[in-house]
C-alpha atoms as a PDB file:
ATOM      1  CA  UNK A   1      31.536  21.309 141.823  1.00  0.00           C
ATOM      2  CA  UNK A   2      29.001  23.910 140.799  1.00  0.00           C
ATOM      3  CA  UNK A   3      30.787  25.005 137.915  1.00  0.00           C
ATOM      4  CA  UNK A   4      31.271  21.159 136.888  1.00  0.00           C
ATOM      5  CA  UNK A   5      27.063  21.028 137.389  1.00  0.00           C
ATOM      6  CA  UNK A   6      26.328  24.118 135.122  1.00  0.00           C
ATOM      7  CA  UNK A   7      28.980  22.535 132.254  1.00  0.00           C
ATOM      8  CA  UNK A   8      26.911  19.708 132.339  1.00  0.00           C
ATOM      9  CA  UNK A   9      23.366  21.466 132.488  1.00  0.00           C
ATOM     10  CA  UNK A  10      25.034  23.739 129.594  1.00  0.00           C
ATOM     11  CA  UNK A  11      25.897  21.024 127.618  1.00  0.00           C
ATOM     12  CA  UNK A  12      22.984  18.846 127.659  1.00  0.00           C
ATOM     13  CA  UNK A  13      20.978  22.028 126.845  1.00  0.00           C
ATOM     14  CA  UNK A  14      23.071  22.587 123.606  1.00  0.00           C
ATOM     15  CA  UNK A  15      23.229  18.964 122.546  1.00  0.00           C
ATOM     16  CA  UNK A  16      19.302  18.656 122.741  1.00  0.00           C
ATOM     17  CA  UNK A  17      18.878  21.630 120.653  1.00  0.00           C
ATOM     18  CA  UNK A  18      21.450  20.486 118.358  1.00  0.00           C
ATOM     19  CA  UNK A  19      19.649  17.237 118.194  1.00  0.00           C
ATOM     20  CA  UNK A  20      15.947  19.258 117.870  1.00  0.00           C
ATOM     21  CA  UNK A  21      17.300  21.234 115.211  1.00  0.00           C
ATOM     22  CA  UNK A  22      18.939  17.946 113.325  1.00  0.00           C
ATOM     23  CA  UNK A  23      15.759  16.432 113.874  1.00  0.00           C
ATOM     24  CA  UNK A  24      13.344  19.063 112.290  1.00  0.00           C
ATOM     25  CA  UNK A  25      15.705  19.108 109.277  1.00  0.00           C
ATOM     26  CA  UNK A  26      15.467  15.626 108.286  1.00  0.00           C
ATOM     27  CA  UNK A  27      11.690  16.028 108.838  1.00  0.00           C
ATOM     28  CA  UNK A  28      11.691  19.352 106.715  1.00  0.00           C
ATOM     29  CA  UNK A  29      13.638  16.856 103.907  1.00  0.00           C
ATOM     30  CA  UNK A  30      11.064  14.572 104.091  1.00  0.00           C
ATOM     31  CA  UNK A  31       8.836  16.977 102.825  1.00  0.00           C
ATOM     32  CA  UNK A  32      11.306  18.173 100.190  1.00  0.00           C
ATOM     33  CA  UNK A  33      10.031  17.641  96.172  1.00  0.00           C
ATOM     34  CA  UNK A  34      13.556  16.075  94.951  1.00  0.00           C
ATOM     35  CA  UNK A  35      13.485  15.527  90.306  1.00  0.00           C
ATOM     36  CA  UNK A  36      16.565  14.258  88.321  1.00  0.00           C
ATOM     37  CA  UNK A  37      17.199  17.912  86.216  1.00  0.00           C
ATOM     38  CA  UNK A  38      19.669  17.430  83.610  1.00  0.00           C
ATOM     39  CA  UNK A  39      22.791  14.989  82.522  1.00  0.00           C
ATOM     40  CA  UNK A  40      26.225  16.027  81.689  1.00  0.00           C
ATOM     41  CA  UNK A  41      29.552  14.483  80.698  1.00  0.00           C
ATOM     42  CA  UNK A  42      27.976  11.471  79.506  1.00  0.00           C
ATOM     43  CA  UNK A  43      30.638   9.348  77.761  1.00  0.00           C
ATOM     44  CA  UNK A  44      31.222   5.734  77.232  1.00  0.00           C
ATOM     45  CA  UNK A  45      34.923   4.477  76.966  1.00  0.00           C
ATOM     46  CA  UNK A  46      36.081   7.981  76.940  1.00  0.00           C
ATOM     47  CA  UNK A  47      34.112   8.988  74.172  1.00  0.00           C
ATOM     48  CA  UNK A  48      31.696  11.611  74.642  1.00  0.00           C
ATOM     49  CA  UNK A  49      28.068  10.286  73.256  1.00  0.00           C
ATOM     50  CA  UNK A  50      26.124  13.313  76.044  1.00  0.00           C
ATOM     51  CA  UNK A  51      23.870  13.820  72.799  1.00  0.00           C
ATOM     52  CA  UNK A  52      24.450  10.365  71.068  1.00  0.00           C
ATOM     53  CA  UNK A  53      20.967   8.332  70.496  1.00  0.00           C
ATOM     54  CA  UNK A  54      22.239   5.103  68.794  1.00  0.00           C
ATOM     55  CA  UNK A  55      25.427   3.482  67.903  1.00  0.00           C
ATOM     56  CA  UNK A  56      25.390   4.346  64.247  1.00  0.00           C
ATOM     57  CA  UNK A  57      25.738   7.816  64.987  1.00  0.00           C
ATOM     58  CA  UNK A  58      29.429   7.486  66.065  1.00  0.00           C
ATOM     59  CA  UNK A  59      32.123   8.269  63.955  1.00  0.00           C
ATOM     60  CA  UNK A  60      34.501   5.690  63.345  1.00  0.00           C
ATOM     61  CA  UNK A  61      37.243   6.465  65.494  1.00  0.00           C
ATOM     62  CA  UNK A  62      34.239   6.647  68.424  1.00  0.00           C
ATOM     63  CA  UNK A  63      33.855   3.153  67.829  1.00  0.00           C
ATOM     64  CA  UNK A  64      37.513   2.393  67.311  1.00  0.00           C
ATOM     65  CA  UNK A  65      37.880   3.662  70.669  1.00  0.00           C
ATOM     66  CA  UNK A  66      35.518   1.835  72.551  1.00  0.00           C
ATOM     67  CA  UNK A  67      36.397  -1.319  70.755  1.00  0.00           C
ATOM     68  CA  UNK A  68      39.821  -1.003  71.541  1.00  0.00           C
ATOM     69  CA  UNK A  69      38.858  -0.400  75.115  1.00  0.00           C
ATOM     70  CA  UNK A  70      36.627  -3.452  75.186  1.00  0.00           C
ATOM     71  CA  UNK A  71      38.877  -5.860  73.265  1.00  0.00           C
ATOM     72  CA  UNK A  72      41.767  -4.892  76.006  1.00  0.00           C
ATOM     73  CA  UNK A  73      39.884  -4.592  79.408  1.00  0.00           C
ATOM     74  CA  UNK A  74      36.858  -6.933  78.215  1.00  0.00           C
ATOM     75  CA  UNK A  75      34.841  -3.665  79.892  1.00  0.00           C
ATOM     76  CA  UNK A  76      32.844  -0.986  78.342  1.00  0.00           C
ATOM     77  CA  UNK A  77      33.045   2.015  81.350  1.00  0.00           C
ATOM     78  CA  UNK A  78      30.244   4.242  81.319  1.00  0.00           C
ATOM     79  CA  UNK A  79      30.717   7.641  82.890  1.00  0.00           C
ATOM     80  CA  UNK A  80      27.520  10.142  83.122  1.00  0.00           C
ATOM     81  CA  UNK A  81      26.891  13.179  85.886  1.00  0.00           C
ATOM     82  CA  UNK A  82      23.200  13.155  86.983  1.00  0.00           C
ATOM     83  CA  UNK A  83      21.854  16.806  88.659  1.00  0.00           C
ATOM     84  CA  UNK A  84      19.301  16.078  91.133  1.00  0.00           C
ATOM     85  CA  UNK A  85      17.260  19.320  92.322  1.00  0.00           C
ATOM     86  CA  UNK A  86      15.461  19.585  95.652  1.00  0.00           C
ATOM     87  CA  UNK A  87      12.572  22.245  96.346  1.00  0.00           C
ATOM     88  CA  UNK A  88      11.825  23.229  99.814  1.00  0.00           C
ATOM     89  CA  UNK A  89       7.835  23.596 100.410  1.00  0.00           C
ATOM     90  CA  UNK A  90       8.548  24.365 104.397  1.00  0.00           C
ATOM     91  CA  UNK A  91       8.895  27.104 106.148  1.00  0.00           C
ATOM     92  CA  UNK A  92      12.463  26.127 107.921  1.00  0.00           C
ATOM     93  CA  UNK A  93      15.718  25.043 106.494  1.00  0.00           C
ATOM     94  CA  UNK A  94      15.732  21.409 105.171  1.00  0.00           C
ATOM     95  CA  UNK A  95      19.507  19.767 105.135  1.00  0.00           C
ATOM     96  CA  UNK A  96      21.023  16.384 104.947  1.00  0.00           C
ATOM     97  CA  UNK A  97      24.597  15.115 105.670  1.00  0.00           C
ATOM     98  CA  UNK A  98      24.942  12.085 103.512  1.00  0.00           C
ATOM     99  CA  UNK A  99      22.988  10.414 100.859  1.00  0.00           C
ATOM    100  CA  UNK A 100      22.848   6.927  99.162  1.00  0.00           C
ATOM    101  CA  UNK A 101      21.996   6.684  95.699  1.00  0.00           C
ATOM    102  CA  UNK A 102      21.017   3.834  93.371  1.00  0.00           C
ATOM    103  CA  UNK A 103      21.188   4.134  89.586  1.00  0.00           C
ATOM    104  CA  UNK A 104      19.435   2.463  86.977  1.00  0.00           C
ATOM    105  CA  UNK A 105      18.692   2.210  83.267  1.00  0.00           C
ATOM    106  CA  UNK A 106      15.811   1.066  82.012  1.00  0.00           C
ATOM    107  CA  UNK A 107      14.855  -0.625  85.220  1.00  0.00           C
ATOM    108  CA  UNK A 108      18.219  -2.231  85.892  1.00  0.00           C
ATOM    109  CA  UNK A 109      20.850  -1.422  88.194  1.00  0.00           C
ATOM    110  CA  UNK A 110      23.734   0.082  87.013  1.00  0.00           C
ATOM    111  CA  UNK A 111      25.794   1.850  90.309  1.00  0.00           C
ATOM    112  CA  UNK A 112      25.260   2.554  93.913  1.00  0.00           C
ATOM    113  CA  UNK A 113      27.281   5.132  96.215  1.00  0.00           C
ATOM    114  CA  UNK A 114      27.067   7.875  98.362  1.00  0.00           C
ATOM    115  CA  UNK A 115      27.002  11.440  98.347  1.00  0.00           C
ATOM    116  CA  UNK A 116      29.491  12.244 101.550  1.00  0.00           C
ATOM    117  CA  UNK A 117      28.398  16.338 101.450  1.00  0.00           C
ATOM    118  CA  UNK A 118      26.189  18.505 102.912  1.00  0.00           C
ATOM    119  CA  UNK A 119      23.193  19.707 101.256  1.00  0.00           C
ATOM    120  CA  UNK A 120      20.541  22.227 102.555  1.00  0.00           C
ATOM    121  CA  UNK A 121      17.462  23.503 100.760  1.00  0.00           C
ATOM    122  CA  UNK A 122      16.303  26.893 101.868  1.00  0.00           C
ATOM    123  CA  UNK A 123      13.209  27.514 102.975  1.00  0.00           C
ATOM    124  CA  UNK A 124       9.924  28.488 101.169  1.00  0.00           C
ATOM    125  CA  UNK A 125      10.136  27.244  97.914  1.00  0.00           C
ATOM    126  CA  UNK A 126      14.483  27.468  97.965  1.00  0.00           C
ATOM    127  CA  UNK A 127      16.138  24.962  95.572  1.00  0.00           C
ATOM    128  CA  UNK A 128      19.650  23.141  95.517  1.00  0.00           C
ATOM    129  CA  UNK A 129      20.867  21.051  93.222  1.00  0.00           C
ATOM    130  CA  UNK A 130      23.759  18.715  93.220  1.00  0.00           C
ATOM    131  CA  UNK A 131      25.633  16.523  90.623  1.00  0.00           C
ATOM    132  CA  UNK A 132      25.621  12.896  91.323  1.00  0.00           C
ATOM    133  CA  UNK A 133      28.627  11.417  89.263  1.00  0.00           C
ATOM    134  CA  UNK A 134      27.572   8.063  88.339  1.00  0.00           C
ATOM    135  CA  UNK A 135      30.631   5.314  86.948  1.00  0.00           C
ATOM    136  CA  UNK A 136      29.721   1.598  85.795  1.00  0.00           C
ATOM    137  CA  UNK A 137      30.721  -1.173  83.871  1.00  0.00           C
ATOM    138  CA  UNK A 138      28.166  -1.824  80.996  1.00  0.00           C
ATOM    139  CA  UNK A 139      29.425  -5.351  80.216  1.00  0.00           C
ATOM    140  CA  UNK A 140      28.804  -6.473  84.131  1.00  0.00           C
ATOM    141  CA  UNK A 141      25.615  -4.561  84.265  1.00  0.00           C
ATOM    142  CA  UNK A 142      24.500  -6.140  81.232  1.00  0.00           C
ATOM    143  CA  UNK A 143      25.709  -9.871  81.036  1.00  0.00           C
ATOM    144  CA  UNK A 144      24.261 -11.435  78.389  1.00  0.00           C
ATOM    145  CA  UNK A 145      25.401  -8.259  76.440  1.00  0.00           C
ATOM    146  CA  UNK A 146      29.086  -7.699  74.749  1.00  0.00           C
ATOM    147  CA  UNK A 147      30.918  -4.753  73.162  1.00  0.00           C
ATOM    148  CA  UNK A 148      28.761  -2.616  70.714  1.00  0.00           C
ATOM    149  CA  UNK A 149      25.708  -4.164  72.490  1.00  0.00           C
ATOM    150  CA  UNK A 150      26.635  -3.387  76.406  1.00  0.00           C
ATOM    151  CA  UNK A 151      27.899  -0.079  74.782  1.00  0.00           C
ATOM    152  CA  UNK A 152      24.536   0.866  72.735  1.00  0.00           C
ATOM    153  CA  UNK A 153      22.465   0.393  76.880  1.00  0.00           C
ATOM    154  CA  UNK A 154      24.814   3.488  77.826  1.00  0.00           C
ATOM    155  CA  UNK A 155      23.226   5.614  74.497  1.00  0.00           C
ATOM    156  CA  UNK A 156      20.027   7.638  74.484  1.00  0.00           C
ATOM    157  CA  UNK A 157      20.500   8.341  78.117  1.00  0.00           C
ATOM    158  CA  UNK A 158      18.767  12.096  77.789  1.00  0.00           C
ATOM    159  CA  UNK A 159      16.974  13.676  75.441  1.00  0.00           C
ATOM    160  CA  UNK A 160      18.580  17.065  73.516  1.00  0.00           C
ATOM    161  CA  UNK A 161      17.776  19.296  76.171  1.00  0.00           C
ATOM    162  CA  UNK A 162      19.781  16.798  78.515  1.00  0.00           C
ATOM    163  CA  UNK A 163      16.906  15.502  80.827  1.00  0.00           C
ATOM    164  CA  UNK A 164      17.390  12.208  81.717  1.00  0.00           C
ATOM    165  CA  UNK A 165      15.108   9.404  79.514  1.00  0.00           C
ATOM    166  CA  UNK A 166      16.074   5.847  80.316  1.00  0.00           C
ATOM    167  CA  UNK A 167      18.431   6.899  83.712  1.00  0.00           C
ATOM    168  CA  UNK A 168      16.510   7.097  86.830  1.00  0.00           C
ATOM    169  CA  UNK A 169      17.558   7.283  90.544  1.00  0.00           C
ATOM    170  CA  UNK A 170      16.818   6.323  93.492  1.00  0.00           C
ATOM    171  CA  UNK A 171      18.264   8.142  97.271  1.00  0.00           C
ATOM    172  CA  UNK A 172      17.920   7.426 100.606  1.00  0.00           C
ATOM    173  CA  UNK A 173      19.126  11.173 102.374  1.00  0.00           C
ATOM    174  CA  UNK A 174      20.647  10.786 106.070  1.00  0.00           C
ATOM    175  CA  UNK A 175      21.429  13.817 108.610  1.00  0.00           C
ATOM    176  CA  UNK A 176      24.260  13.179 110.825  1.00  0.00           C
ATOM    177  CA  UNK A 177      23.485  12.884 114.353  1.00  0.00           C
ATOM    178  CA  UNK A 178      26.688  13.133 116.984  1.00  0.00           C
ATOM    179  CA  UNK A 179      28.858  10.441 115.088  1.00  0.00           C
ATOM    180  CA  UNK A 180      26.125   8.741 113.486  1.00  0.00           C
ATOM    181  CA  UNK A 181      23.367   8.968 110.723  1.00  0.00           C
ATOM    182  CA  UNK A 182      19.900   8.860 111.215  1.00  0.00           C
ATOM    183  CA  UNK A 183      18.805   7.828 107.527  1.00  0.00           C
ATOM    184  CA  UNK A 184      15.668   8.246 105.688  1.00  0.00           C
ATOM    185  CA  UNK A 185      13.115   4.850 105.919  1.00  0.00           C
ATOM    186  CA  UNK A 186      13.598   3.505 102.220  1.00  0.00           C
ATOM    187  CA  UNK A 187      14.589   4.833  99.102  1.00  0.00           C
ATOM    188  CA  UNK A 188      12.798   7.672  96.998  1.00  0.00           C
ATOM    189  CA  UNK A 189      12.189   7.129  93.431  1.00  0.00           C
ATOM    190  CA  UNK A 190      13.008  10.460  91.792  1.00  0.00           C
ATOM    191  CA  UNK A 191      10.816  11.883  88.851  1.00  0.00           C
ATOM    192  CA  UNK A 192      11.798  14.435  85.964  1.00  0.00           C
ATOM    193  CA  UNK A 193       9.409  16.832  87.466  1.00  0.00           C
ATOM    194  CA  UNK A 194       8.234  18.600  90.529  1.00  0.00           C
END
């Protein structure tokens, strides 16, 4: 009986400082500076337009392609890789388990989804960044637009050093606790910069 009575006693005590620990590194990532950092494999329909401003600056078999796509699926896929950084100002390890996302262009959802991976930020100043892969439909985004018009809203998404210009994000970081999440209250706009 006594050995059942110290398992138990042991337990607990593990469990709460499991939970402590969870607990000051959600708060720690509430205190985290998060920025969107670069873009990468930005392509629309297959085509790769990472460092394509307009439409007239595709070659014609860039725009046979994503016609062709368009005419046969009625769809113009977009396909871009977002790198969101987060700095660490505390002086203990910040983490989170899971993370919704929301992405937008010019002010208009695009995607939502999750991040399903572990992230943790050292502390004192310690950085990590992660890729957010970001997939979406331009012609259901964009409704009233078709074709070469949905597929122009997916161009001039960062600038020639590849920061982000009309893509912005929004994330809502979780820590797992036991066999649930405890998730951050709302969503946090992310800037370019710190």
């Amino acid at each position: 009986m006594k050995k059942i009575s110290y398992f138990i006693l042991i337990t607990l005590v593990v469990g709460l400082s499991v939970s402590c620990r969870t607990v000051r590194e959600i708060k720690n990532l509430a205190k985290c500076d998060f920025r969107m950092t670069t873009t990468e494999n930005t392509n629309i329909s297959g085509v790769d337009v990472q460092n394509v401003q307009s439409y007239g600056e595709l070659n014609m078999l860039d725009v046979a392609k994503i016609l062709t796509v368009y005419q046969t699926t009625k769809g113009v896929p977009l396909g871009i890789t977002l790198n969101v950084e987060a700095r660490n100002p505390n002086d203990k390890l910040a983490a989170m388990n899971f993370m919704e996302w929301i992405a937008e262009i010019d002010g208009m959802e695009i995607a939502r989804g999750v991040l399903d991976k572990r992230i943790e930020v050292a502390p004192s100043g310690g950085t990590a960044i992660f890729p957010i892969k970001i997939s979406a439909d331009l012609v259901k985004v964009f409704a009233s637009k078709k074709g070469q018009d949905a597929a122009s809203k997916g161009l001039g998404l960062s600038d020639s050093n590849n920061r982000p210009t009309r893509l912005t994000l929004k994330i809502k970081p979780s820590i797992s606790i036991g066999k649930g999440f405890v998730k951050y209250p709302g969503y946090i706009k992310l800037n370019k910069d710190f």
